[in-house]
Protein backbone atom coordinates (compact mmCIF):
# COMPACT_ATOMS: atom_id res chain seq x y z
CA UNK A 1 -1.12 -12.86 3.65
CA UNK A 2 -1.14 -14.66 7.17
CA UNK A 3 1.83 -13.49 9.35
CA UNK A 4 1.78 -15.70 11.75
CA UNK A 5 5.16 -17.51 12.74
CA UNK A 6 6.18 -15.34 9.50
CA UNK A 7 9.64 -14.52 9.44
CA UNK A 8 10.77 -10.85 7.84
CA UNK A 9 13.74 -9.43 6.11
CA UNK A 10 14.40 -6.05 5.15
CA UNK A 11 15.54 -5.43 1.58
CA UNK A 12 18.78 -4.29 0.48
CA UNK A 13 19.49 -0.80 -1.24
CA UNK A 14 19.87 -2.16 -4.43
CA UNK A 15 17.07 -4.20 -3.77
CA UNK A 16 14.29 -1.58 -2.98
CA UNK A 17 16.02 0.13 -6.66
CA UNK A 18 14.66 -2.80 -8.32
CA UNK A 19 11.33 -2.85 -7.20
CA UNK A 20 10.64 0.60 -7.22
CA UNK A 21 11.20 0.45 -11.04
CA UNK A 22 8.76 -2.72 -11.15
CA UNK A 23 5.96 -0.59 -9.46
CA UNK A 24 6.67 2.11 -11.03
CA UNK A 25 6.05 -0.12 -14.22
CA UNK A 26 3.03 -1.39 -13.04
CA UNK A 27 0.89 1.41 -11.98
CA UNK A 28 2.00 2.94 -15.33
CA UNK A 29 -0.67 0.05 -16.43
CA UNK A 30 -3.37 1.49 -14.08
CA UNK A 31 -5.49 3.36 -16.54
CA UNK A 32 -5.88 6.79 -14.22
CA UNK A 33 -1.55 6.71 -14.86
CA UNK A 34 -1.19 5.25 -17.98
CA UNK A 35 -1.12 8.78 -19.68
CA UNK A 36 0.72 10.87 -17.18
CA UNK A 37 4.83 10.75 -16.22
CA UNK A 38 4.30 9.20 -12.97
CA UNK A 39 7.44 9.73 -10.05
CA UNK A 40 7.45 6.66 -7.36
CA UNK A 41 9.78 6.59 -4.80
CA UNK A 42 10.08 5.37 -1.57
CA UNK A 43 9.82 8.36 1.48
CA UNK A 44 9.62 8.56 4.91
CA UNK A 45 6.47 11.01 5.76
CA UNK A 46 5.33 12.63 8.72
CA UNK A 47 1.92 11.20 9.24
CA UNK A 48 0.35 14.10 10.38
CA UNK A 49 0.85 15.70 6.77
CA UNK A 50 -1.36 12.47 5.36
CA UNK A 51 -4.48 12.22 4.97
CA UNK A 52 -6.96 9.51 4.40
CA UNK A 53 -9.58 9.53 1.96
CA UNK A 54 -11.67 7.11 3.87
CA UNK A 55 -13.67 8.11 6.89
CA UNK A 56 -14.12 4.00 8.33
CA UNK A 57 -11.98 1.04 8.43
CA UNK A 58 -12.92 -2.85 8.96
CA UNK A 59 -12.05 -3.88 12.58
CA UNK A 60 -11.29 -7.17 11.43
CA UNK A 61 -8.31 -5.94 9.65
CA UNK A 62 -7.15 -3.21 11.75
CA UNK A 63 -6.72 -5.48 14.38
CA UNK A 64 -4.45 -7.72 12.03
CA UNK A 65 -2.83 -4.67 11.00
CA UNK A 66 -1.86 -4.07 14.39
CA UNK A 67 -0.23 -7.07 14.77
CA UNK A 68 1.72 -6.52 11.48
CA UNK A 69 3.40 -3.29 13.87
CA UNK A 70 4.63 -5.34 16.21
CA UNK A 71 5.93 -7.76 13.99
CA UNK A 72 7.89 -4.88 12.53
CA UNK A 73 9.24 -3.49 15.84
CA UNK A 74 9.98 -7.18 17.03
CA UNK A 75 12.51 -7.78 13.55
CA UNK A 76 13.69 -4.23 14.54
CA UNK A 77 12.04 -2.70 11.32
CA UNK A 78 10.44 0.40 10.52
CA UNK A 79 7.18 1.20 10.01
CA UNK A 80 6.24 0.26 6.92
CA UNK A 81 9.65 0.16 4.91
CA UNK A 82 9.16 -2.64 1.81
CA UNK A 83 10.46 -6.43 3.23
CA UNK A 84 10.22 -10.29 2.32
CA UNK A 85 8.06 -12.60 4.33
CA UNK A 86 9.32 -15.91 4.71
CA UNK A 87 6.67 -17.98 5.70
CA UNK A 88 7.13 -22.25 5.52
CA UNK A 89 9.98 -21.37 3.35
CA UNK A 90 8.36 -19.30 0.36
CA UNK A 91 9.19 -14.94 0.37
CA UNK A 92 6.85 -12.90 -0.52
CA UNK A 93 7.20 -9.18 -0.95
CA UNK A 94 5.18 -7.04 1.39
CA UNK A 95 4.80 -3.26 -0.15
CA UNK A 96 4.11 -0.41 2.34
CA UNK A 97 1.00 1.79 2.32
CA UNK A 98 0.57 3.90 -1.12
CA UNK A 99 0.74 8.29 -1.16
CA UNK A 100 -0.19 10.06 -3.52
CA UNK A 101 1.02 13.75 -3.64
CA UNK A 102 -0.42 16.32 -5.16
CA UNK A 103 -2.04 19.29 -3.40
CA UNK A 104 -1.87 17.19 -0.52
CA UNK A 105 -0.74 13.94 0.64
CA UNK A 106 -3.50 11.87 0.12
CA UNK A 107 -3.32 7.57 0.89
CA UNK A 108 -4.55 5.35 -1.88
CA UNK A 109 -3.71 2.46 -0.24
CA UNK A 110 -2.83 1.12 3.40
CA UNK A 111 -5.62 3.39 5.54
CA UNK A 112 -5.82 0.96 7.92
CA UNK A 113 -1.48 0.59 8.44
CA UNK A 114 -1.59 4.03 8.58
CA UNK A 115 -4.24 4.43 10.84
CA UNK A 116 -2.84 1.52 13.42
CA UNK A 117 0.67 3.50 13.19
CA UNK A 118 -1.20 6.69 14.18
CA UNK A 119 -3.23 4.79 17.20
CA UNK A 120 0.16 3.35 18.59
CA UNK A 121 2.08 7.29 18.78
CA UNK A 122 4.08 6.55 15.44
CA UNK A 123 5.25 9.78 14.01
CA UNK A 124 6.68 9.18 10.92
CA UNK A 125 6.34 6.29 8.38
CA UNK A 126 7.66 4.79 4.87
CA UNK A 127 5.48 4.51 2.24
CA UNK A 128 5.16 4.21 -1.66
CA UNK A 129 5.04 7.70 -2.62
CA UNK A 130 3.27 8.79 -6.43
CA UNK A 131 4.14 11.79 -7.78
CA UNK A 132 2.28 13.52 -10.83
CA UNK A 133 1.35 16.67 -12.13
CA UNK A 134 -2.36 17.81 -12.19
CA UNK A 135 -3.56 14.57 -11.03
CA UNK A 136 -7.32 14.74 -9.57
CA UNK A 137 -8.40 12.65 -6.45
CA UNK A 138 -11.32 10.28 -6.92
CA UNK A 139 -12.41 11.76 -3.77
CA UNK A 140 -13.79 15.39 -3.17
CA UNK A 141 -12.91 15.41 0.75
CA UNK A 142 -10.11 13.69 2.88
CA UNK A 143 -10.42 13.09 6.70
CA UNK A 144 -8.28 13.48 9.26
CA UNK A 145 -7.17 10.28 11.58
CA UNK A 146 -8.96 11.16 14.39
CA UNK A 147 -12.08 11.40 12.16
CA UNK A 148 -11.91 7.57 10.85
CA UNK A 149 -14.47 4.96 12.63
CA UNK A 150 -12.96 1.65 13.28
CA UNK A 151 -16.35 -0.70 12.54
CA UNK A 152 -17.13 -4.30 12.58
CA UNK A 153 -18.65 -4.22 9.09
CA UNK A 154 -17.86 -1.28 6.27
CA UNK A 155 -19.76 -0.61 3.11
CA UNK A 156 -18.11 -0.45 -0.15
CA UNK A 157 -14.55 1.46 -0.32
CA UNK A 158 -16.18 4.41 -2.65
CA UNK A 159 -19.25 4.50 0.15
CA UNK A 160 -16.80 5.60 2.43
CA UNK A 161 -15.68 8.52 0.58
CA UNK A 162 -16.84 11.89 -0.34
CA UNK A 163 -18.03 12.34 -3.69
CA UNK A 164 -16.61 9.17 -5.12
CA UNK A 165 -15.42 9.66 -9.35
CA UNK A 166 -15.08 6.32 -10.23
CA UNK A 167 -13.00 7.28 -13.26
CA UNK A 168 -10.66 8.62 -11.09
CA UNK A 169 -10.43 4.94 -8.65
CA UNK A 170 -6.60 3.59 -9.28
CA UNK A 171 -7.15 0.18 -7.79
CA UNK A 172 -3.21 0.14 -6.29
CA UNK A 173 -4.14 -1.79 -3.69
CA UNK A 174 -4.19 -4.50 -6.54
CA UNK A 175 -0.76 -4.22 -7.27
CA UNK A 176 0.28 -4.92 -3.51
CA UNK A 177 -2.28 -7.38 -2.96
CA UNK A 178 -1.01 -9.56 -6.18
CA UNK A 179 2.90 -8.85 -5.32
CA UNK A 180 1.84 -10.40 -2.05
CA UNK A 181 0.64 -13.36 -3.71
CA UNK A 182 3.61 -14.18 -5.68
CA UNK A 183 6.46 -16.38 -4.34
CA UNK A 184 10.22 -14.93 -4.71
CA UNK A 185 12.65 -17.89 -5.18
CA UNK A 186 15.65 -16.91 -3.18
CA UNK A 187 18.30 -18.63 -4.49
CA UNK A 188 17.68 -16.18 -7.86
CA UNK A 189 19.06 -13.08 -8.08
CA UNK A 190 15.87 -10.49 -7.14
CA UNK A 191 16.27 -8.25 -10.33
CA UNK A 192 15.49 -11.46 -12.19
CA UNK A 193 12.81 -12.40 -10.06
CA UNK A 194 11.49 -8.97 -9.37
CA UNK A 195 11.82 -8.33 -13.62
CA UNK A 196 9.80 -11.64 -14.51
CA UNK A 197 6.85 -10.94 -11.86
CA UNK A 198 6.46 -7.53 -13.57
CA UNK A 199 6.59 -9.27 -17.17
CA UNK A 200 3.58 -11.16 -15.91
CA UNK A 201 1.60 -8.52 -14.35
CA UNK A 202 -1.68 -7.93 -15.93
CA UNK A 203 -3.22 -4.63 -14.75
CA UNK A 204 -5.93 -4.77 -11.35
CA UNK A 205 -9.39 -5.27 -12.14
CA UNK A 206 -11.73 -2.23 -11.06
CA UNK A 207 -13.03 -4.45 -8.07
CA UNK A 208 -13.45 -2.45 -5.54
CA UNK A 209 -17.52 -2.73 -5.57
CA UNK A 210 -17.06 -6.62 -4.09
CA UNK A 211 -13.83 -5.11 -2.00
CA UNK A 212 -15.37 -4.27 0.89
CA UNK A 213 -11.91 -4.63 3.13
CA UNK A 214 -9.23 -2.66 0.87
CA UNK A 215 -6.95 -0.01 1.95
């Protein structure tokens, strides 16, 4: 989604209700969740207490994500909290970064937000958060920030893990990346609108070996 001359608006209370249910609908359709009681809420996290499972990110879209944080401080908005983008007069949602908490805090989507937020001195951040019980990472390792490589080109998103399962991959980044895609008519109410885009969600695609830009 360009954001350039975008225009953004932060959601309402009852607002971020509604699609918090929708996602929390959605990735039940991720197969990794669709067996397990699944808790998503929205949370503001310290970002020292998450960690990456990535150890690179694609300049090319760091760089855009660090435009997206300015755009966020210059409507006054926090870092990453879930918003509409108006942009030549459709909305579009825009979902923060993805947590998943187990044994740790662990990001399953939005590495390179994240890591731009770190970069910049940002402390704290809201994100998607995934709650589960005995829920395995499809990584073996996680990195620290100051261990990620910011690289003109990246390989593959399970190449730049450690010990990649990929029957444990939950493609979330899907979700986001087809909300994104979908325009919000306004003059609707948002539960309708939010309750017939999840009515016509089909579950992401295990794509990430011709992703090589995701999270």
């Amino acid at each position: 989604m360009g954001l350039k001359n975008a225009l953004l608006e932060r959601l309402g209370g009852n607002e971020r209700s509604i699609l918090l249910e929708a996602l929390c609908s959605m990735y039940g359709r991720i197969h990794v969740y669709d067996k397990r009681h699944i808790f998503v809420d929205l949370e503001t996290l310290h970002l020292d207490t998450v960690k990456p499972l990535v150890h690179s990110v694609l300049r090319e879209r760091y760089e855009r994500v660090c435009e997206l944080l300015e755009i966020f401080y210059h409507f006054q908005l926090r870092p990453y909290e879930p918003v509409l983008v108006r942009i030549e007069g459709a909305h579009r949602i825009l979902c923060p970064p993805v947590v998943e908490i187990g044994e740790r805090a662990t990001v399953v989507d939005g590495s390179h937000r994240l890591l731009a937020a770190v970069a910049h001195g940002v402390d704290v951040a809201e994100v998607i958060t995934i709650r589960s019980e005995q829920l395995p990472r499809p990584a073996s390792r996680c990195f620290d920030w100051g261990d990620l490589r910011v690289e003109e080109e990246v390989d593959h998103w399970q190449d730049r893990t450690s010990d990649f399962s990929e029957d444990l991959f939950r493609p979330v980044v899907g979700v986001s990346a087809w909300l994104e895609r979908q325009p919000i008519n306004r003059q609707n109410n948002f539960d309708m609108e939010v309750e017939a885009l999840c009515k016509s969600f089909g579950p992401p695609t295990m794509t990430f070996r011709q992703d090589k830009t995701s999270s």
